[in-house]
C-alpha atoms as a PDB file:
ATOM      1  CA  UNK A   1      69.068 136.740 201.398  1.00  0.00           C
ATOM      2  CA  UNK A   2      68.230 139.680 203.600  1.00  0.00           C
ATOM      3  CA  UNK A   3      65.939 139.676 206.590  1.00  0.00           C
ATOM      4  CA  UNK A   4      64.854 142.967 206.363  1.00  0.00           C
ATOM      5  CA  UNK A   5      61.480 143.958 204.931  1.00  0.00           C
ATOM      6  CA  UNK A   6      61.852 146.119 201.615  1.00  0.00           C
ATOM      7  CA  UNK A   7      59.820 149.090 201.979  1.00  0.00           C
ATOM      8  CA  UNK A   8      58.305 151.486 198.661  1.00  0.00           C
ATOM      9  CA  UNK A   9      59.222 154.864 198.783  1.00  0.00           C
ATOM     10  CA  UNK A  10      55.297 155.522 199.905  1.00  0.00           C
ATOM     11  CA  UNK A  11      55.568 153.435 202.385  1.00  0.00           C
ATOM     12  CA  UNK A  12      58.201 154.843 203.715  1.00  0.00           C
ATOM     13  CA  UNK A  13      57.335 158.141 203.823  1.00  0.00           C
ATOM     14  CA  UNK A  14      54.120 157.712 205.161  1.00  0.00           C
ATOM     15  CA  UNK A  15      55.685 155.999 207.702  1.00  0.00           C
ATOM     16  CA  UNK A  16      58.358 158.720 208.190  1.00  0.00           C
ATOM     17  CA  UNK A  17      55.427 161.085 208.322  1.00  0.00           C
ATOM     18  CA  UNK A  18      53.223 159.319 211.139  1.00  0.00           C
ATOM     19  CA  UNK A  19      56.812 159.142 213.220  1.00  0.00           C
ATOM     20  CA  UNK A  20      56.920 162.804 212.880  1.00  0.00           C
ATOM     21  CA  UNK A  21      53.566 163.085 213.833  1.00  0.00           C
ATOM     22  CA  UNK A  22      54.350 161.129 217.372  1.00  0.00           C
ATOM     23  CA  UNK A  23      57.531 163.143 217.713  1.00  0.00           C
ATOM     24  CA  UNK A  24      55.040 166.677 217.533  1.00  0.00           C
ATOM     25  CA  UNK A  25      53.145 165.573 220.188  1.00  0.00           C
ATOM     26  CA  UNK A  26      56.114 164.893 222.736  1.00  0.00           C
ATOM     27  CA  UNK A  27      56.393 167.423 225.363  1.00  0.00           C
ATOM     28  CA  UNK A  28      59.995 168.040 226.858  1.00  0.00           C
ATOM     29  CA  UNK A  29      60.308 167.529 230.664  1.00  0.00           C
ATOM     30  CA  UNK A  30      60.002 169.852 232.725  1.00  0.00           C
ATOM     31  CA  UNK A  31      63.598 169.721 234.580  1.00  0.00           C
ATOM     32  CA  UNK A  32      63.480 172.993 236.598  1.00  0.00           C
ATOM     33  CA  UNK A  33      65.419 176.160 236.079  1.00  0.00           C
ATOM     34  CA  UNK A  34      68.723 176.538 234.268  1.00  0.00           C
ATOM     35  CA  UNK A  35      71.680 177.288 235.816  1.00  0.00           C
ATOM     36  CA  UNK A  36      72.832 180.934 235.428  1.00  0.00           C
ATOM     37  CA  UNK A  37      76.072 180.096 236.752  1.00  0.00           C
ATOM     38  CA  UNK A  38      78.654 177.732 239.029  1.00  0.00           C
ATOM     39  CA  UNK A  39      78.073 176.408 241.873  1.00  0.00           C
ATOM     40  CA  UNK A  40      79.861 177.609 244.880  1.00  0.00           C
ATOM     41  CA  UNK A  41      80.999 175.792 248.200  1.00  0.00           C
ATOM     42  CA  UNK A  42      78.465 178.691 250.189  1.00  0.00           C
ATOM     43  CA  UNK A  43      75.689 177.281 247.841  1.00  0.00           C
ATOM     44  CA  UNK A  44      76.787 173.156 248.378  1.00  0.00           C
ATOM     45  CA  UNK A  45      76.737 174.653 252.532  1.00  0.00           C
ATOM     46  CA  UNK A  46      72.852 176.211 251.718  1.00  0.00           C
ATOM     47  CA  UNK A  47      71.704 173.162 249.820  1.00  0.00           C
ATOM     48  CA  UNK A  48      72.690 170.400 252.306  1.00  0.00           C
ATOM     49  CA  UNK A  49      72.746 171.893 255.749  1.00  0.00           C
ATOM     50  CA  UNK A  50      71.826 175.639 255.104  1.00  0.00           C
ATOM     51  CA  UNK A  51      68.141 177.295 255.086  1.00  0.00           C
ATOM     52  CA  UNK A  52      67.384 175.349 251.806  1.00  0.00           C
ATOM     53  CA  UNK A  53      68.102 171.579 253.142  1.00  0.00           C
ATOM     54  CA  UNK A  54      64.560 170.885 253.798  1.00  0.00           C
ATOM     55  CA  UNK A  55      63.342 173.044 250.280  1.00  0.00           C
ATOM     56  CA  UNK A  56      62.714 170.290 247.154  1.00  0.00           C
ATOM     57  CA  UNK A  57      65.423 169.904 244.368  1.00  0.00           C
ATOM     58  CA  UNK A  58      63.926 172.454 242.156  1.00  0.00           C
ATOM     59  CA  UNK A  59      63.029 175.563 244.578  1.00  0.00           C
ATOM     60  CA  UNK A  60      66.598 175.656 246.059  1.00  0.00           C
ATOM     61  CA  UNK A  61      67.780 175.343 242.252  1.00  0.00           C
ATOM     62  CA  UNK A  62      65.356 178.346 241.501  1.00  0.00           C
ATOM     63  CA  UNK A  63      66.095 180.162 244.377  1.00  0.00           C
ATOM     64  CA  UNK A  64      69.665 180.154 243.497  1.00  0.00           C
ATOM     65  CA  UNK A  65      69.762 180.522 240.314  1.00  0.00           C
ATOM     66  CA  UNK A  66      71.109 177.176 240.061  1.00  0.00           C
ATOM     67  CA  UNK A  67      69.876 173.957 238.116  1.00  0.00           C
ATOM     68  CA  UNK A  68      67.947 171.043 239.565  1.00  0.00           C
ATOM     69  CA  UNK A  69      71.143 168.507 238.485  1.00  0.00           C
ATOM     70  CA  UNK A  70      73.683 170.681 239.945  1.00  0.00           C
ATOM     71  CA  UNK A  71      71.715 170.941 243.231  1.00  0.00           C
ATOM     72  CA  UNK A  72      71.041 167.067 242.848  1.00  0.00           C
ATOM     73  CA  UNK A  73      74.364 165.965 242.185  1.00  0.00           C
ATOM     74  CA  UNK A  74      75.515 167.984 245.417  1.00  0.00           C
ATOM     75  CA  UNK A  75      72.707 166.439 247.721  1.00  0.00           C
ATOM     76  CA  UNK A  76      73.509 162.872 246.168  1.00  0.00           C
ATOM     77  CA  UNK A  77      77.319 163.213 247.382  1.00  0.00           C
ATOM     78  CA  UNK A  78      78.618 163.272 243.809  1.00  0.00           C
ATOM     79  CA  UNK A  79      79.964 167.138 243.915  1.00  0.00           C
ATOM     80  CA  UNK A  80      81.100 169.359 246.999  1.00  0.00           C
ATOM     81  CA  UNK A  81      82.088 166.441 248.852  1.00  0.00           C
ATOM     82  CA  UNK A  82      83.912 167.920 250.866  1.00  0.00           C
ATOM     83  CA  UNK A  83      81.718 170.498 252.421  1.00  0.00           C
ATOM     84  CA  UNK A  84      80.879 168.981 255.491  1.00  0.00           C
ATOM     85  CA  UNK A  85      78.431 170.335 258.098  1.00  0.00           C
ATOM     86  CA  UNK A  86      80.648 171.946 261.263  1.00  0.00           C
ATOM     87  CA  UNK A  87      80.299 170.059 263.984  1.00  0.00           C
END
């Protein structure tokens, strides 16, 4: 014998409807800019050492024309590992 409630068709659309209802009201993250193309080893020099170091995630990925995960990921030592600041 099964486990699993056995809904009525009314039931479940009604509750198919009040799950669309939540689903409406969700608002998408705001995750900064989109890129608007690759990164380059001048930006990974800008965003680490450069005049943008010290600028948040999201205004060097603006500034740019970059996107906040490509400018993360390059801070966090997952991409452009090897530019390294000159001694």
């Amino acid at each position: 014998m099964s486990t699993q409630k056995k809904f009525t068709l009314e039931e479940a659309l009604a509750r198919i409807e009040a799950l669309e209802e939540k689903v409406q009201e969700l608002k998408p993250r705001d995750r900064g800019p989109r890129s608007t193309r690759a990164m380059t080893e001048e930006d990974a020099a800008r965003v680490k050492f450069g005049d943008l170091a010290g600028a948040g995630h999201k205004e060097a990925a603006k500034e740019l024309g970059l996107s906040y995960g490509q400018v993360y990921s390059c801070r966090g030592g997952y991409t452009f590992t090897h530019v390294v600041k000159d001694k």
